[in-house]
Structures are given as structure tokens and as C-alpha cells.
C-alpha atoms as a PDB file:
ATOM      1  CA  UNK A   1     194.756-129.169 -19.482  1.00  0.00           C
ATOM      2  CA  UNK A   2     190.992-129.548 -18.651  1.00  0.00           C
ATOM      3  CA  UNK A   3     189.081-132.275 -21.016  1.00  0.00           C
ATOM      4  CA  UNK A   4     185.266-131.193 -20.630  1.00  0.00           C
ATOM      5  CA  UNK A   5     182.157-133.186 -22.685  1.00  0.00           C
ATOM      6  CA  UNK A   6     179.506-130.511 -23.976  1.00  0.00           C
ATOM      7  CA  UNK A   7     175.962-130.993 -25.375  1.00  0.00           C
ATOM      8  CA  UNK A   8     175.690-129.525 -29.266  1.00  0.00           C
ATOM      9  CA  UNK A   9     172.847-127.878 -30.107  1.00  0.00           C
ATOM     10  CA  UNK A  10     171.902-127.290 -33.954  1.00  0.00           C
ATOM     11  CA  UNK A  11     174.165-130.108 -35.768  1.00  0.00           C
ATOM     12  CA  UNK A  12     171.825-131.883 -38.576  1.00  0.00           C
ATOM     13  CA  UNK A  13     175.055-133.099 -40.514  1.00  0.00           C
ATOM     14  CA  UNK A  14     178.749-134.314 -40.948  1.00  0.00           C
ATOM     15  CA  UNK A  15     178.962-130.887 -42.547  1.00  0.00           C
ATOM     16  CA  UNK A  16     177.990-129.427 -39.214  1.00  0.00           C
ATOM     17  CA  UNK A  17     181.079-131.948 -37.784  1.00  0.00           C
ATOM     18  CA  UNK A  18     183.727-130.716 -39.811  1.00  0.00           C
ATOM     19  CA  UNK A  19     183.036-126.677 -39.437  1.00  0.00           C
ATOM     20  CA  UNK A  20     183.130-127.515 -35.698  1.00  0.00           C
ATOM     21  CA  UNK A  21     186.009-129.604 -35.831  1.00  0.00           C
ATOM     22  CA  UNK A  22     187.735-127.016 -38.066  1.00  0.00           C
ATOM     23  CA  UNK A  23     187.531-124.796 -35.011  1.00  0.00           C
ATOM     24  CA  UNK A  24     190.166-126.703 -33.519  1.00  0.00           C
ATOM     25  CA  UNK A  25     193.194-124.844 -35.703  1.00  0.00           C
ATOM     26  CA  UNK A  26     191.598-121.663 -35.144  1.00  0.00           C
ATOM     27  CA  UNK A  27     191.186-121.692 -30.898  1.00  0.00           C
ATOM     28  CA  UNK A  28     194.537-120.767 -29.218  1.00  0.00           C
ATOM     29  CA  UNK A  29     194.901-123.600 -26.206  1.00  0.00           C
ATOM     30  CA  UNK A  30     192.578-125.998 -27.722  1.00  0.00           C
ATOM     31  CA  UNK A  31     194.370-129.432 -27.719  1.00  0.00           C
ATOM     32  CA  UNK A  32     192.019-131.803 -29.196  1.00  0.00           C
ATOM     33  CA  UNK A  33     188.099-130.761 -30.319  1.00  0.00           C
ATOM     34  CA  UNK A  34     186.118-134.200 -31.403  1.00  0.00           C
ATOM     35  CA  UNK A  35     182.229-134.068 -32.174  1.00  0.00           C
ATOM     36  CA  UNK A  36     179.768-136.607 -32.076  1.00  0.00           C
ATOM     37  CA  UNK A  37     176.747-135.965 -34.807  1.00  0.00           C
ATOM     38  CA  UNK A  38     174.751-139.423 -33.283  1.00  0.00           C
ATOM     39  CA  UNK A  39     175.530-138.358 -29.500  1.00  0.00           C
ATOM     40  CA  UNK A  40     175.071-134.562 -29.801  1.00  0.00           C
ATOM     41  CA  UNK A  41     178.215-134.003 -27.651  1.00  0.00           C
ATOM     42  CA  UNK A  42     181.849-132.009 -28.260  1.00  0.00           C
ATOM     43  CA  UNK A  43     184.428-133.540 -26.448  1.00  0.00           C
ATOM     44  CA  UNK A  44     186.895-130.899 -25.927  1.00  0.00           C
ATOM     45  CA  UNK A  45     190.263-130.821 -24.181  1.00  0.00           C
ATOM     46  CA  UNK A  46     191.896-127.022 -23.741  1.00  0.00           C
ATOM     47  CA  UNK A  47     193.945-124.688 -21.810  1.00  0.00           C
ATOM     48  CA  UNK A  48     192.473-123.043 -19.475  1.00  0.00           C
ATOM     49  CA  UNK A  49     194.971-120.210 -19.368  1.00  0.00           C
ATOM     50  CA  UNK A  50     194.994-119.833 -22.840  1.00  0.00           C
ATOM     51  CA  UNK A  51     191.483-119.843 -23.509  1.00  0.00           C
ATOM     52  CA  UNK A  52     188.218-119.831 -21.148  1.00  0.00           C
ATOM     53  CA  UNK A  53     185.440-122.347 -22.074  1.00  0.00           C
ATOM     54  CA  UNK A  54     183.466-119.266 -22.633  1.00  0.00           C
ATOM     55  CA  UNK A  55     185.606-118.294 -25.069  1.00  0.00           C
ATOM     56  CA  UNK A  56     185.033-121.418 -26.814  1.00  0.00           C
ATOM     57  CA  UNK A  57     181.226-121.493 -26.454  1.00  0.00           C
ATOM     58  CA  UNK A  58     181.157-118.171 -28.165  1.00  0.00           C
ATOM     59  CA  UNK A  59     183.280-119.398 -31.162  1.00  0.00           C
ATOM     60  CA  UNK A  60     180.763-122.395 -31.304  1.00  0.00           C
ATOM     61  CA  UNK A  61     177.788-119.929 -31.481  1.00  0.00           C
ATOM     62  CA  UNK A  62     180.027-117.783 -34.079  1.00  0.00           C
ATOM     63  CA  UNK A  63     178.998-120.483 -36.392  1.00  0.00           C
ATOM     64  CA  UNK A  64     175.699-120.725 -35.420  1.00  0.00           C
ATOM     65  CA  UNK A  65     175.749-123.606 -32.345  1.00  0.00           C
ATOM     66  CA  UNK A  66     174.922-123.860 -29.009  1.00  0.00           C
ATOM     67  CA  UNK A  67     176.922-125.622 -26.607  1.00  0.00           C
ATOM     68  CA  UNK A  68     176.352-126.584 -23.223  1.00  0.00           C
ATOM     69  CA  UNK A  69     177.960-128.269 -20.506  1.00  0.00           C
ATOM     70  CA  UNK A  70     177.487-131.972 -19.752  1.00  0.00           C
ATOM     71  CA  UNK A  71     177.325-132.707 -15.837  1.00  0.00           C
END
């Protein structure tokens, strides 16, 4: 398992939260997804062998965010 933090870009509300958070159900070898609306950041914890962080980026911009790595 690989736990990564990632910057959100385009969130303006806790309806923003809860489509990204819904992503969680829908990304094989995503463990846990939590998003910050205050902080800006996605605190994601996946499998790497089941899914790239690529792959989850795209499904982020799929709905119309960006997401970028922290550190």
C-alpha cells in the first residue's frame, strides 16, 4: 500500500468533497480517499499494483480536477 498527500485543484465546495470522495468505490486498489476543502489536499492510500497514481489523477480530472503531488 502507498499513502500519498496530493494538492486539489478546482474544489469551491463540500459538493466538490463528496464527488471526489465518491471516487473511492469506483477506483479498483484504492483503500481509503479523504479530501480536505480548507487544505486543498487528497489524502489517498492505494495499490500500486492495482492501480497507478496516474490512473487516479485521470479519474480526478474525469470530474473536472486537477491533482498534483505534494513533496
Amino acid at each position: 500500500m502507498t499513502k500519498q498527500v496530493f494538492k486539489v485543484k478546482g474544489m469551491h465546495c463540500s459538493a466538490c468533497v463528496m464527488t471526489l470522495e465518491g471516487l473511492e468505490d469506483e477506483l479498483p486498489g484504492v483503500r481509503s480517499l479523504k479530501v480536505s476543502l480548507h487544505k486543498e489536499r487528497a489524502e489517498i492510500e492505494y495499490d500500486e499494483s492495482k492501480i497507478s497514481e496516474d490512473g487516479i489523477r485521470k479519474a480526478f480530472e474525469r470530474e473536472g480536477y486537477g491533482l498534483a503531488r505534494v513533496g
